[in-house]
Protein backbone atom coordinates (compact mmCIF):
# COMPACT_ATOMS: atom_id res chain seq x y z
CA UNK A 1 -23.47 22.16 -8.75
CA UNK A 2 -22.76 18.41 -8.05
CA UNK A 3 -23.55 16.31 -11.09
CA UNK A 4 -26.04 13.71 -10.63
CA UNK A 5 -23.80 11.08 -11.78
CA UNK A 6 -21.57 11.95 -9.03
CA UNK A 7 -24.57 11.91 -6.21
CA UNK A 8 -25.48 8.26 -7.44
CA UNK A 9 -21.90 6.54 -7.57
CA UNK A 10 -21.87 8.66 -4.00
CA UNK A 11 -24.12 6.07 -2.89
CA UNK A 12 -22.55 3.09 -3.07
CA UNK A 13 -19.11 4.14 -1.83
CA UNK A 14 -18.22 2.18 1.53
CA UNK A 15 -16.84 4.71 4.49
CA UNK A 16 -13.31 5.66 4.42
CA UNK A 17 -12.04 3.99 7.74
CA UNK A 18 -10.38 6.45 10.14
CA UNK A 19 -6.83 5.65 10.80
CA UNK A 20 -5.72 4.26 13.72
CA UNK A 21 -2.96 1.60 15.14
CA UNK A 22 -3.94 -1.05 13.21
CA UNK A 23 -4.65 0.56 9.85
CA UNK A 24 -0.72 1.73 10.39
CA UNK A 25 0.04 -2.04 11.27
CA UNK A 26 -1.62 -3.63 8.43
CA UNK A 27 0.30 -0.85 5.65
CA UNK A 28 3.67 -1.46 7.90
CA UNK A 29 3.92 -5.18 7.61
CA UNK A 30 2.42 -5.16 3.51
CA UNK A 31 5.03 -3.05 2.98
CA UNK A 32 8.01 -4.82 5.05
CA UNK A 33 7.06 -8.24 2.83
CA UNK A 34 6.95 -6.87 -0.39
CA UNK A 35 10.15 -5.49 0.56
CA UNK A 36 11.23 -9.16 1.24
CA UNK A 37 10.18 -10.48 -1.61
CA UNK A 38 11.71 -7.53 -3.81
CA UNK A 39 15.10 -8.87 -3.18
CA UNK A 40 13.30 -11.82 -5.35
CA UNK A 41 14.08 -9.46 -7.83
CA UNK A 42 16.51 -10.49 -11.49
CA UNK A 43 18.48 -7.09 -10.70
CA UNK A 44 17.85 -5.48 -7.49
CA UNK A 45 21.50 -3.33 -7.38
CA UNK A 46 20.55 -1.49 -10.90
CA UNK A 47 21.08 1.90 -9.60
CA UNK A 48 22.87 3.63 -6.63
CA UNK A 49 23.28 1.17 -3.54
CA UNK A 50 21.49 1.70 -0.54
CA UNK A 51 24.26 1.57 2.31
CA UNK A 52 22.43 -0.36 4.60
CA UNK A 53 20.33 -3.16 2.89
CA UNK A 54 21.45 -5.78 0.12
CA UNK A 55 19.45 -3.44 -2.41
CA UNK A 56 19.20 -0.31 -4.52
CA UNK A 57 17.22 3.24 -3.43
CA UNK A 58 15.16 2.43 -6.98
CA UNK A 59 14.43 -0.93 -5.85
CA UNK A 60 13.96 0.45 -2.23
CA UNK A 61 10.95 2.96 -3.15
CA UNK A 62 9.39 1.19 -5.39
CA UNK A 63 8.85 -1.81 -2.94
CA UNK A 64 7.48 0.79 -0.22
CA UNK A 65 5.05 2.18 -2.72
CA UNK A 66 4.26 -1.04 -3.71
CA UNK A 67 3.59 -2.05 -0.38
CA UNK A 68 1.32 0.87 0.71
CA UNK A 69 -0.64 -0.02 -2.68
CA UNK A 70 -1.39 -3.00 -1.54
CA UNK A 71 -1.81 -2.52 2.53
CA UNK A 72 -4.32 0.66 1.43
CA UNK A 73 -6.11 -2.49 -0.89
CA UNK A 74 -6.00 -4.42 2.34
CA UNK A 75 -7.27 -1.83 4.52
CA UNK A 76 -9.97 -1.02 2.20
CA UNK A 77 -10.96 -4.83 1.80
CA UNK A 78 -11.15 -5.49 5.65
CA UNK A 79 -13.37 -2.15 5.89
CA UNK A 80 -15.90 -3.10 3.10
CA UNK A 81 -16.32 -6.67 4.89
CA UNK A 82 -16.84 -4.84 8.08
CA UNK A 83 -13.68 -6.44 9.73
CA UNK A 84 -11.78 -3.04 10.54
């Protein structure tokens, strides 16, 4: 049995968009800038090199997770204003 606590927040929860090319867009490019700007970074070689950019595999996943974080915030933002 579904709480009632859970029927009423229910309510108020914006649609989950449906991905499509954009959505994919929108998480690509957040995640290609914070990637960018993580070479910003006081020590981005702590850690075993990647062999084809000027920065770690540490440095190199965290800036991709970082950057679907904040696309997935983006995507979610442009859905609740109707824009996507």
């Amino acid at each position: 049995m579904i709480s009632s606590i859970l029927l009423a927040a229910a309510a108020s929860v914006p649609p989950t968009p449906v991905w499509n090319p954009t959505v994919g867009i929108i998480i690509s490019v957040s995640s290609l800038v914070v990637l960018l700007l993580s070479t910003k970074i006081e020590k981005p070689l702590v850690g075993p090199k990647f062999p084809i950019l000027p920065i770690s595999i540490p440095t190199f996943v965290a800036a991709m997770a970082f950057g679907h974080i904040i696309g997935v915030g983006i995507v979610l933002g442009l859905t609740n204003i109707g824009r996507l």
